[in-house]
Protein backbone atom coordinates (compact mmCIF):
# COMPACT_ATOMS: atom_id res chain seq x y z
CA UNK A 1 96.49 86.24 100.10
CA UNK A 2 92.94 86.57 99.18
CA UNK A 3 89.58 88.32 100.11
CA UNK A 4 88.13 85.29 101.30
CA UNK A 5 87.54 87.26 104.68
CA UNK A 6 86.85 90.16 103.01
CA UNK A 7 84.69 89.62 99.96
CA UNK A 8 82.10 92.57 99.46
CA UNK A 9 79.76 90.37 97.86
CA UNK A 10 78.14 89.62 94.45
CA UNK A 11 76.36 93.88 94.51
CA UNK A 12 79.82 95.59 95.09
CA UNK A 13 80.70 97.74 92.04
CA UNK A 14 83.75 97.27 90.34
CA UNK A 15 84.98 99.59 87.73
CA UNK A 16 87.31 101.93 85.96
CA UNK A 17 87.44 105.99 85.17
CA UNK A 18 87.77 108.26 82.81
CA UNK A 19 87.27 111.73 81.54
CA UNK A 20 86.25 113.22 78.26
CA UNK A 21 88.84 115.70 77.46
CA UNK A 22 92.07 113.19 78.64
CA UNK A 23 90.43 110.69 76.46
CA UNK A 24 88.09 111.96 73.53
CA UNK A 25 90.43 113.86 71.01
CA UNK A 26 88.74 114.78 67.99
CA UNK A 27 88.50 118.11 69.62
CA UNK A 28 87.41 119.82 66.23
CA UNK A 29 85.51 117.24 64.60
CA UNK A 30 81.48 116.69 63.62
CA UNK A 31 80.61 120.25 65.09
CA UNK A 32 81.74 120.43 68.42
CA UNK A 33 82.67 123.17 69.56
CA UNK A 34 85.63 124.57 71.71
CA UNK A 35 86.10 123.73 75.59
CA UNK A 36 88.25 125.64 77.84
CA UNK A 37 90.93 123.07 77.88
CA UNK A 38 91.01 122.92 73.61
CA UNK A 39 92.31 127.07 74.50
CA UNK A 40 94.25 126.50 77.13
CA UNK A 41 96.28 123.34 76.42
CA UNK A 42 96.66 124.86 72.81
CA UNK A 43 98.44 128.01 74.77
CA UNK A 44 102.25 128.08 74.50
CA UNK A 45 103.74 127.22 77.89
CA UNK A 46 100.78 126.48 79.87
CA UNK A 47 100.69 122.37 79.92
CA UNK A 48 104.56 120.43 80.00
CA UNK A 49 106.39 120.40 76.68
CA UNK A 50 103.74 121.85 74.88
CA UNK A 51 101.48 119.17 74.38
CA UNK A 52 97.68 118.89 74.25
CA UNK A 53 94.57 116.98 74.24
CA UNK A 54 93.62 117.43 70.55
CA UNK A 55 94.21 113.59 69.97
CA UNK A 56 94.88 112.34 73.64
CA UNK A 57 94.29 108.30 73.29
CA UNK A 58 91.46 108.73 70.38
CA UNK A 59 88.67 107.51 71.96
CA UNK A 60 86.68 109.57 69.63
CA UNK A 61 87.52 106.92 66.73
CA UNK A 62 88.32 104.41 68.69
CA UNK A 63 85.64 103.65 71.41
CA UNK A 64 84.57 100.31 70.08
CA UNK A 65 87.77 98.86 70.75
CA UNK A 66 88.34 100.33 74.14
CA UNK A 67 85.34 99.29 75.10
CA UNK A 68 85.84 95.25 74.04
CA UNK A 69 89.30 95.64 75.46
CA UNK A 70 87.02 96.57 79.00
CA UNK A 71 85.00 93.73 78.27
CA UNK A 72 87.93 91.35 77.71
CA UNK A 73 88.83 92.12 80.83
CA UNK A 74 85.53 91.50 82.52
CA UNK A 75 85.30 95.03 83.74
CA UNK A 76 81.63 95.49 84.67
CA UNK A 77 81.11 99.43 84.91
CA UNK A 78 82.15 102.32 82.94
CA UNK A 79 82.32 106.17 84.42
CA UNK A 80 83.07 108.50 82.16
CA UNK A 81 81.80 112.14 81.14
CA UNK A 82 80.06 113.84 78.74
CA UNK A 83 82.31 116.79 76.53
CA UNK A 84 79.49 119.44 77.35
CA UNK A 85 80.84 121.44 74.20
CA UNK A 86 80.50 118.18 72.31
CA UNK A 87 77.11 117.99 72.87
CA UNK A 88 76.18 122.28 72.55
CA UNK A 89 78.83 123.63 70.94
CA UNK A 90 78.10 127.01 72.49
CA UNK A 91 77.32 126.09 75.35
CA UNK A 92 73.17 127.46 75.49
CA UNK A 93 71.54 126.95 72.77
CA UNK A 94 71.31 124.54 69.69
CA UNK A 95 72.33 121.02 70.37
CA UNK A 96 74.57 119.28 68.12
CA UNK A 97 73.32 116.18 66.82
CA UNK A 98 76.31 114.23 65.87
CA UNK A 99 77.42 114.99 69.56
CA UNK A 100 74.57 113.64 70.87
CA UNK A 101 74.71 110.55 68.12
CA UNK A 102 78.22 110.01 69.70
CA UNK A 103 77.62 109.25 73.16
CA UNK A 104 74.57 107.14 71.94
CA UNK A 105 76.97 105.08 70.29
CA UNK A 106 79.39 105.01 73.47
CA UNK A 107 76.46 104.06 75.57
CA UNK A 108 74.98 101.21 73.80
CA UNK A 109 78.11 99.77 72.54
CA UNK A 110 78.86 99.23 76.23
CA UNK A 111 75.19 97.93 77.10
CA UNK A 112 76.06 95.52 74.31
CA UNK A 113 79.20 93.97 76.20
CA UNK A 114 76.96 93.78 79.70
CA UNK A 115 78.99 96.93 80.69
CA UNK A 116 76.76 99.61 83.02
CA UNK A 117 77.69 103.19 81.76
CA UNK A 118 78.10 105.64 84.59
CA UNK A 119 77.91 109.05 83.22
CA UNK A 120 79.62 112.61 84.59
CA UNK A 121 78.32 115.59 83.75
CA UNK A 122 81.16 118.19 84.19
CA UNK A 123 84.42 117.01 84.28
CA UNK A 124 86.33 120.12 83.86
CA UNK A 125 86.06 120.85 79.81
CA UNK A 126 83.39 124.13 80.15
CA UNK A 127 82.53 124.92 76.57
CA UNK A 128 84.72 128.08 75.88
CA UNK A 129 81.99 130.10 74.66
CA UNK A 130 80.81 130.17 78.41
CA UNK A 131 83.94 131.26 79.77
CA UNK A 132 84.31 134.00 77.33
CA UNK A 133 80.75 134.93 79.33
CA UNK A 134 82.48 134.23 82.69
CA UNK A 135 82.26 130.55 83.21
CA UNK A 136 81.94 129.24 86.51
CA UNK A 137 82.28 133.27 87.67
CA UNK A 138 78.79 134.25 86.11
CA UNK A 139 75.80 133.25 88.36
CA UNK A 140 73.80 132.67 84.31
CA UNK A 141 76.19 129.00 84.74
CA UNK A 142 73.23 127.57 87.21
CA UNK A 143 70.69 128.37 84.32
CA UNK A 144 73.11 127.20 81.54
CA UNK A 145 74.20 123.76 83.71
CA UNK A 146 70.52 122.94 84.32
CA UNK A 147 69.53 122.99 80.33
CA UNK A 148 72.79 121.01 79.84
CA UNK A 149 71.98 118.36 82.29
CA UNK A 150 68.42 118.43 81.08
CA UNK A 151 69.82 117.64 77.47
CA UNK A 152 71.76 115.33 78.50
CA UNK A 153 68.87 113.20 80.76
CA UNK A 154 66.73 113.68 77.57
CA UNK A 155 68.53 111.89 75.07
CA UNK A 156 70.91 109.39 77.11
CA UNK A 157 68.46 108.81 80.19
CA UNK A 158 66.53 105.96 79.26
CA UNK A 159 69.64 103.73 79.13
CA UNK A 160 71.97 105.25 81.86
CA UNK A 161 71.19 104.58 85.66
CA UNK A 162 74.08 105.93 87.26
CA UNK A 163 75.02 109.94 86.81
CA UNK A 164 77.61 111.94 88.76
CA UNK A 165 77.10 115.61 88.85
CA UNK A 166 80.41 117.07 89.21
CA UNK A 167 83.60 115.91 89.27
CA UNK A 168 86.02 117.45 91.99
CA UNK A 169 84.64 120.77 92.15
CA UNK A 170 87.22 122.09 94.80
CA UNK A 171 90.05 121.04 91.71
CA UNK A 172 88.24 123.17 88.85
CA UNK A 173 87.76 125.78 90.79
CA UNK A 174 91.07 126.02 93.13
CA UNK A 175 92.97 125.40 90.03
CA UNK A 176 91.14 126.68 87.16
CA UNK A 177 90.09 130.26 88.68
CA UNK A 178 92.63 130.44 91.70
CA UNK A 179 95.95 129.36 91.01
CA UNK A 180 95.43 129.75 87.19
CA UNK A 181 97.33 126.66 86.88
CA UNK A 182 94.25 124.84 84.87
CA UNK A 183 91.92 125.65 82.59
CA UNK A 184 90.83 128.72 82.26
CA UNK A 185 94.15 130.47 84.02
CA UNK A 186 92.31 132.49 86.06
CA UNK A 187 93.77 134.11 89.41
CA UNK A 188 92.58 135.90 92.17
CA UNK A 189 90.34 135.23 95.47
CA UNK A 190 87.25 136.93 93.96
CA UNK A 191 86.95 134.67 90.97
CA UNK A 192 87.79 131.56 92.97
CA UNK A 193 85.13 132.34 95.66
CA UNK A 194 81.94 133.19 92.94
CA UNK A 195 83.39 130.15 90.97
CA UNK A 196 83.17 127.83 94.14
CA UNK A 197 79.96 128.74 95.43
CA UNK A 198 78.19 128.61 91.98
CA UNK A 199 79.73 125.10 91.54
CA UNK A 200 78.01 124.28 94.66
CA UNK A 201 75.27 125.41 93.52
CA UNK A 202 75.08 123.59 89.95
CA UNK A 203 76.11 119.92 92.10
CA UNK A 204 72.30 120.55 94.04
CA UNK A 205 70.60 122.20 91.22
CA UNK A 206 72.18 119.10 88.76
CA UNK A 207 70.73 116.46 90.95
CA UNK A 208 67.69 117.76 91.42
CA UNK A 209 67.35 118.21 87.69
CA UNK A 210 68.11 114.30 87.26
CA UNK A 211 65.85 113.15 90.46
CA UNK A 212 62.78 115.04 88.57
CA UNK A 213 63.59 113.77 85.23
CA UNK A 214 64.47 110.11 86.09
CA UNK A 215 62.93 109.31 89.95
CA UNK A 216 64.61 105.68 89.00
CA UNK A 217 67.77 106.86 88.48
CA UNK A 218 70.95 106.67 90.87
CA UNK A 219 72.16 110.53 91.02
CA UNK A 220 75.32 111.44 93.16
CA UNK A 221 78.45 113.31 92.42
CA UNK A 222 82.11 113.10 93.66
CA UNK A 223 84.86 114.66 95.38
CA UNK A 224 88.37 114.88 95.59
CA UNK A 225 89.53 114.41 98.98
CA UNK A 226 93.04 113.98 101.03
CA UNK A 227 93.58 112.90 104.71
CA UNK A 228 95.39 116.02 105.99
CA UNK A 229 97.18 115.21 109.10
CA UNK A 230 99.05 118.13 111.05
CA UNK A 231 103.15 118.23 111.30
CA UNK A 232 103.97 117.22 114.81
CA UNK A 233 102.15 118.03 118.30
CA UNK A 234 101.86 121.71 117.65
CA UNK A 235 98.49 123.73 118.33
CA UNK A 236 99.67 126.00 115.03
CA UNK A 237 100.08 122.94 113.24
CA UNK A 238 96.62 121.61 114.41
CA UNK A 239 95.04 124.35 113.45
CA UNK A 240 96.50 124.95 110.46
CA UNK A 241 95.40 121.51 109.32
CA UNK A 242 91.94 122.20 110.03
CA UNK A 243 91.91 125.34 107.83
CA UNK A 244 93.49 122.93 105.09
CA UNK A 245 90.93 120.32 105.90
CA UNK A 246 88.03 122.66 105.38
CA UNK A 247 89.53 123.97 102.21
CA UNK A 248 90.31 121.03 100.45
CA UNK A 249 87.87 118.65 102.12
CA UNK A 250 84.66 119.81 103.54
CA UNK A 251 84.05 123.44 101.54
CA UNK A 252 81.61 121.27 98.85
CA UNK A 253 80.56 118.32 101.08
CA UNK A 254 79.17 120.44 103.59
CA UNK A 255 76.87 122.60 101.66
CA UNK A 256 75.48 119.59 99.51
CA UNK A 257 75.19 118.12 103.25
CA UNK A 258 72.80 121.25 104.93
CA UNK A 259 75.72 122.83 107.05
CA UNK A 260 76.65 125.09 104.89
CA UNK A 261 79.91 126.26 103.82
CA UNK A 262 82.74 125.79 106.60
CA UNK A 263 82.88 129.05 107.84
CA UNK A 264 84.32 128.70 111.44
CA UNK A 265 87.28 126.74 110.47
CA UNK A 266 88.31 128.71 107.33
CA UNK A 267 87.41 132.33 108.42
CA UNK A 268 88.25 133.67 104.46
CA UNK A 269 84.72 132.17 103.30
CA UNK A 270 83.15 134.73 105.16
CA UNK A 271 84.03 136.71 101.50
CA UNK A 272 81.65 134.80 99.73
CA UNK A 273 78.75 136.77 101.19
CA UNK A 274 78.50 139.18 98.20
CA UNK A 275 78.02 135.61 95.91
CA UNK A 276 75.17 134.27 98.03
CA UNK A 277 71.58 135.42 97.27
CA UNK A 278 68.13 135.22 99.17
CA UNK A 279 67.11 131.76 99.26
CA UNK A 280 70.87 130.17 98.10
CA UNK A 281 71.28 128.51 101.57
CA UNK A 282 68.59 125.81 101.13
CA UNK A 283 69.45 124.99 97.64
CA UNK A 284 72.98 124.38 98.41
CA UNK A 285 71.34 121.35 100.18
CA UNK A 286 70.47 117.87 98.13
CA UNK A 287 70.03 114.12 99.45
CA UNK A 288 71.90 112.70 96.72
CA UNK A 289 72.05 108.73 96.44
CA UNK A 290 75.29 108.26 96.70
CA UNK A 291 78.79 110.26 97.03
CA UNK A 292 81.81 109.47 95.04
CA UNK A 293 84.95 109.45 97.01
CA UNK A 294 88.31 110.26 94.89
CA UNK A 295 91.49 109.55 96.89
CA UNK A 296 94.70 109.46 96.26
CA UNK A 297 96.85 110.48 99.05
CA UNK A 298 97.59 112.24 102.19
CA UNK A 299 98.60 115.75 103.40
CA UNK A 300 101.15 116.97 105.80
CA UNK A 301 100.42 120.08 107.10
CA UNK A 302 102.40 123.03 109.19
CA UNK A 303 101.25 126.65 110.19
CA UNK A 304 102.91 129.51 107.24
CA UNK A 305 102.71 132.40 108.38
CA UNK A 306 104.03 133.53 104.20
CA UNK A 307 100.97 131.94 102.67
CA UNK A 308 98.14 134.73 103.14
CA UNK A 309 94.44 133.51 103.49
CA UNK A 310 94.93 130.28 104.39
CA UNK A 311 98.52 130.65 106.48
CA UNK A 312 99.65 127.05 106.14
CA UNK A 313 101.78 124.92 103.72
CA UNK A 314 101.53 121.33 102.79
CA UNK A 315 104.57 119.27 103.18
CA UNK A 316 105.65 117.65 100.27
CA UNK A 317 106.26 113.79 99.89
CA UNK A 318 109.85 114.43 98.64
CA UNK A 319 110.89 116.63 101.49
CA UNK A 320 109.83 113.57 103.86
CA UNK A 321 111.48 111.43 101.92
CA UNK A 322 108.36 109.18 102.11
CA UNK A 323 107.33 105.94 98.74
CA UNK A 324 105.50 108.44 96.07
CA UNK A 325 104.07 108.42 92.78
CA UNK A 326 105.20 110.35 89.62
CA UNK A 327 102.52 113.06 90.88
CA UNK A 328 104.63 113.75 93.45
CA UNK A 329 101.66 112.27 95.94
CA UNK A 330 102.52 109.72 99.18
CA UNK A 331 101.54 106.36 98.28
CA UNK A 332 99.73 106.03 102.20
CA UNK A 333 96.99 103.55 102.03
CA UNK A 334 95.65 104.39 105.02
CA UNK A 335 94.03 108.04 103.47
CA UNK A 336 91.49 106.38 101.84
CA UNK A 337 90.08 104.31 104.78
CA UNK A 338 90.20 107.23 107.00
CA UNK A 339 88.35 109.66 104.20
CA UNK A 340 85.67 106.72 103.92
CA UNK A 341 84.79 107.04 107.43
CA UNK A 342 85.31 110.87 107.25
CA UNK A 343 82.54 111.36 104.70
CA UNK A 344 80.17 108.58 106.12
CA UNK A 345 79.37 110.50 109.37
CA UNK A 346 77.90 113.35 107.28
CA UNK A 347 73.77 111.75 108.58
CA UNK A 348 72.60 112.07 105.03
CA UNK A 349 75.36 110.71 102.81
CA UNK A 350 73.62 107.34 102.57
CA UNK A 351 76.55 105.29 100.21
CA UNK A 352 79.63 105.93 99.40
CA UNK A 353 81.42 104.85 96.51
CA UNK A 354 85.12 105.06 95.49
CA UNK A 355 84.67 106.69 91.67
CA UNK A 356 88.10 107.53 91.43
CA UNK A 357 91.75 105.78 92.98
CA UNK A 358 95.12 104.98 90.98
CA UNK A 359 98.66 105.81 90.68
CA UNK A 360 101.04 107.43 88.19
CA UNK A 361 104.36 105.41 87.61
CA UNK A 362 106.94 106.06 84.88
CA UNK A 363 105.56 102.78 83.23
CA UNK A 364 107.52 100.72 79.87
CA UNK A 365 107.73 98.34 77.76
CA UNK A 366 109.73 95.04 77.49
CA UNK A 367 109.02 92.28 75.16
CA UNK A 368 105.79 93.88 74.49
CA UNK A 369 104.50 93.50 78.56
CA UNK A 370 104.17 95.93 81.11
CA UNK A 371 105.02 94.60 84.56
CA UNK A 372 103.79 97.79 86.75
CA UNK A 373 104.24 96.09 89.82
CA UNK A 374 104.15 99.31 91.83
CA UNK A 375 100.96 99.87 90.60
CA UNK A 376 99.43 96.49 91.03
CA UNK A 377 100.51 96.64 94.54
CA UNK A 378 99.19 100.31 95.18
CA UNK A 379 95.55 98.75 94.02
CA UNK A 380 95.84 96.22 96.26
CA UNK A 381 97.06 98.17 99.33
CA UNK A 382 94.52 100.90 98.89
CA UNK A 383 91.41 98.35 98.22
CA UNK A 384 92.85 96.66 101.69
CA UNK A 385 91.97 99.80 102.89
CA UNK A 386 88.55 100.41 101.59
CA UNK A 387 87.59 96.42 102.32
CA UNK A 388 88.88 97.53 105.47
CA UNK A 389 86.59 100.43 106.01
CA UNK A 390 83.01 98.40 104.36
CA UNK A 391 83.82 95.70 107.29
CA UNK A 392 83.52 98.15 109.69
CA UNK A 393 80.56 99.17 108.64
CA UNK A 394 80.79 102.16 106.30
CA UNK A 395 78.37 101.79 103.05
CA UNK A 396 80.48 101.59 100.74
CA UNK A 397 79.31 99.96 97.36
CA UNK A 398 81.39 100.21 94.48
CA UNK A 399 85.43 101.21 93.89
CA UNK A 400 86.27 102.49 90.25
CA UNK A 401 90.56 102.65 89.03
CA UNK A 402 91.49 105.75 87.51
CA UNK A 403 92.40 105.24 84.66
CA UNK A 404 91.47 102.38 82.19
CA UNK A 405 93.87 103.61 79.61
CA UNK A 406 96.93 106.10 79.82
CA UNK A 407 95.63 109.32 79.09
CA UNK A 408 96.68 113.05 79.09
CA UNK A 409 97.08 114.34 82.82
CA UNK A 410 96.07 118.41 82.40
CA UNK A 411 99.09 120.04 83.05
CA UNK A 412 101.45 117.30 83.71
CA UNK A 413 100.69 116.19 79.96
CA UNK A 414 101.25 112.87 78.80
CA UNK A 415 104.60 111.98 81.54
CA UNK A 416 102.20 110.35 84.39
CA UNK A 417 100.92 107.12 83.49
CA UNK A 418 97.70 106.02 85.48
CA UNK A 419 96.63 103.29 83.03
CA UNK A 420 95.70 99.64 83.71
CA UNK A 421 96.33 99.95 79.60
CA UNK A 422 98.89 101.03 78.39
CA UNK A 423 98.87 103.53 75.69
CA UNK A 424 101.73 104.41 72.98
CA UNK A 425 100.85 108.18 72.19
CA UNK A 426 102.23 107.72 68.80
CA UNK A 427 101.00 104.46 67.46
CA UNK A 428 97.83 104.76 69.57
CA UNK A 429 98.57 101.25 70.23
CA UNK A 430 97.33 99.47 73.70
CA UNK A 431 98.80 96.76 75.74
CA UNK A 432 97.02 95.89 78.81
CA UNK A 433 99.23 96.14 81.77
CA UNK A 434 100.07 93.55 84.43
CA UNK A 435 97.62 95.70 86.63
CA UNK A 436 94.76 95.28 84.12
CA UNK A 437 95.12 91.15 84.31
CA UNK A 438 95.29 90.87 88.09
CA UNK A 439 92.42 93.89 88.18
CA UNK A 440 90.51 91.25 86.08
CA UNK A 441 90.99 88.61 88.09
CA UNK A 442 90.34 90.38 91.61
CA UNK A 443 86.57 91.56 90.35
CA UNK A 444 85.93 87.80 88.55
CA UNK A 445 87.50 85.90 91.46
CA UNK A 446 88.39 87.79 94.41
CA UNK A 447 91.91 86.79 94.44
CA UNK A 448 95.01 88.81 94.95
C-alpha cells in the first residue's frame, strides 16, 4: 500500500524529536549549570532503578554523528531544545559562552547536512537555581523566560526559522508541581494552579518575544493532547470526560486562543483567581504561526466520586484489555485524527503540525538488527490517520517521530524504547532500527 492517494506534497514537513535533558548528558561539563531534572533524577528513589540523565545517549560529545546518522537517513528537520541551564547557568544573569558555542555547533552542523533545525525553548529542564526561587510558582519566571528566550533569539536566530515555545505545559506542570511525580516533586493544588497559569503566560509572552525579534521567523509551541472519550452512555460519565477534557486538553490551548482558561467545564480553575493580575487576560492571548500537536493515545473516562477536584478516573489500557505500548498507553490511531480536527476549529490556530508521535516497545537485538515491527506499524497507522485528517481539510503541515534515538524517558528511565535508533546505554553504540529505514523511505518516496 502506498500514499499515492494520499501524498501531502513536496512542502509537508517530515521530521524527528527530541529533548535536551533525555539526550544531552554532560550535565556538569563546560559551565553549565544544574537543571531541575540533574536534582531530581540524582534523588534516591525518585526515577526507576535509580538511574539518571547525567550521560543519557551523549549527544553532548556525540552530536556530529547523530546528526550524519539523520542525514543518512534523509531526515529533513530536526526539533530539539535548548538546556536553558546550559546556556545561563543560573538561570538570570551571565550567559555561558561555551553553552552558547554548543548549540552553534548543533545548529550549523545540521545546516551543513541540508537539515532545518527546529528549536524548543523549555522542554522541562528549569535551571535549578530558579526553582530554588520558586520556578514555575514565582510570577519573576515571565521576566526570567523572556531574557532567556531573548538570549536565545540573539545568538541562534539568524540561522533557525522554526521555534516552539513550550513543550507540553499541562505535563510540567501537572506532573512536576502537582503529582510531584517529575521534576521538581512538588505537590499540592496551589503550586500546580500559579505554575499553570504562569506557564501560560511565558507560551504568549515567549512568542511575542520571538515575533519582535525575528518578524521572519515561524514561532508556535506545542501541546500534549489525548482523545478522552467517556465510559459508556452515562450522563456522569459524559461529564466527567469533559472535566478531563478541559484539564488535560483545552486548559493551555484556550488561553493562547482568547477564551480564556476553561472555567465552566472544570469549575476548580475558578482558584486561580488569586494568580491572575490586572491586564493578564489579554496577554494570555497570542496568534502564533503554527501549533504543535503531540499525541499519543486515547483516554477512557468514568465519573469517581474518590478523586477530589476533578471526580473522575481514567481507565487504564490494561484493565480493557485493549493493544498498548510499554507506557502503558492504547495504541488507537484514531486519537490523533480526531485531536487534529479538535484543535483546528480553535478560528485562530492557522496550521497545525504533529511535533511529537511514537511508541515505546521493549525493543532488541538479533544479529545486530532491530526488527520493531510494532513500531513500524504504529507509524504507519497513526500517519493514516493524520493523512486522513489533511484530506479533509485540516492544515496540517509537517509530522515529527518522537524519538530519533532511544533516550531516557523521565521517570520510567531508560526501560521504554521510543527510538527509530537504537541505542545501547552502555556502549553508546547505535543501530538504526527497521522503523528508521522504512521512516526513510516513506519521507524520500512515499511508500509504505
Amino acid at each position: 500500500m502506498s500514499f499515492k492517494t494520499n501524498d501531502p506534497g513536496p512542502d509537508f514537513k517530515w521530521g524527528v524529536s527530541t529533548a535536551a535533558y533525555q539526550i544531552e548528558g554532560g550535565y556538569n561539563e563546560d559551565g553549565k549549570g544544574k537543571s531541575i531534572w540533574d536534582v531530581f533524577s540524582n534523588t534516591k528513589g525518585k526515577i526507576y532503578k535509580n538511574q539518571n540523565g547525567n550521560m543519557a545517549c551523549d549527544f553532548y560529545h556525540r552530536y556530529a554523528d547523530d546528526i550524519a546518522l539523520m542525514a543518512l537517513l534523509k531526515i529533513p528537520n530536526y526539533r530539539f531544545s535548548i538546556a536553558w541551564s546550559r546556556v545561563i547557568p543560573n538561570g538570570t544573569g551571565n550567559a555561558n559562552p561555551l553553552g552558547i558555542e554548543f548549540y552553534n555547533r548543533v545548529i550549523d552542523v545540521c545546516l551543513s547536512h541540508g537539515i532545518e533545525p527546529w528549536i524548543t525553548l523549555y522542554h522541562w529542564d528549569l535551571p535549578y537555581e530558579l526553582e530554588k526561587k520558586g520556578g514555575w510558582t514565582n510570577r519573576e519566571i515571565i521576566k526570567w523566560f523572556g531574557d532567556y528566550v531573548e538570549l536565545c533569539v540573539k545568538y541562534f536566530g539568524d540561522r533557525v526559522k522554526h521555534w516552539t515555545i513550550l513543550s507540553e505545559p499541562m505535563a510540567f506542570t501537572g506532573a512536576g508541581y502537582f503529582l510531584g511525580l517529575h521534576a521538581p516533586g512538588r505537590k499540592g493544588l496551589n503550586s500546580f494552579l500559579a505554575a499553570v497559569h504562569h506557564a501560560a503566560m511565558c507560551q504568549a509572552e515567549g512568542g511575542r518575544i520571538v515575533r519582535s525579534l525575528l518578524p521572519a521567523a515561524r514561532v508556535g509551541t506545542s501541546f500534549s493532547c489525548s482523545h478522552i472519550q467517556a465510559a459508556g452512555n452515562s450522563s456522569q460519565n459524559a461529564l466527567a470526560a469533559k472535566r478531563v477534557d478541559a484539564l488535560l486538553n483545552r486548559l493551555f490551548v484556550e488561553p493562547l486562543a482568547g477564551l480564556g482558561y476553561p472555567v465552566n467545564d472544570l469549575k476548580l480553575l475558578n482558584r486561580l483567581e488569586p494568580f491572575i493580575k490586572d491586564g493578564d487576560e489579554s496577554k494570555l492571548a497570542f496568534d502564533m504561526d503554527f501549533i504543535g500537536v503531540q499525541n499519543y493515545t486515547r483516554e477512557i473516562v468514568s465519573a469517581s466520586w474518590f478523586t477530589p477536584l476533578i471526580w473522575a478516573k481514567l481507565i487504564k489500557a490494561e484493565k480493557r484489555k485493549v493493544e498498548a505500548t510499554v507506557m502503558g498507553w492504547e495504541v488507537y490511531p484514531e486519537s490523533i485524527y480526531e485531536m487534529l480536527l479538535k484543535f483546528s476549529r480553535y478560528k485562530n490556530f492557522k496550521e497545525l503540525i504533529v511535533t511529537e508521535n511514537g511508541a515505546a516497545f521493549l525493543d532488541a537485538v538479533v544479529d545486530g538488527k532491530v526488527k520493531d515491527e510494532k513500531r513500524r506499524n504504529f507509524l504507519e497507522q497513526y500517519i493514516k490517520q493524520v493523512l486522513r485528517a489533511k484530506n479533509e481539510g485540516v492544515n496540517v503541515t509537517g509530522y515529527f517521530v518522537w524519538s530519533f534515538t532511544d533516550n531516557f524517558e523521565w521517570k520510567e528511565g531508560y526501560v521504554p524504547r521510543f527510538g527509530l535508533v537504537y541505542l545501547d546505554f552502555k556502549t553508546q553504540e547505535r543501530i538504526i532500527k527497521n522503523s528508521g529505514y522504512w521512516f526513510s523511505d516513506l519521507i524520500q518516496n512515499n511508500n509504505f
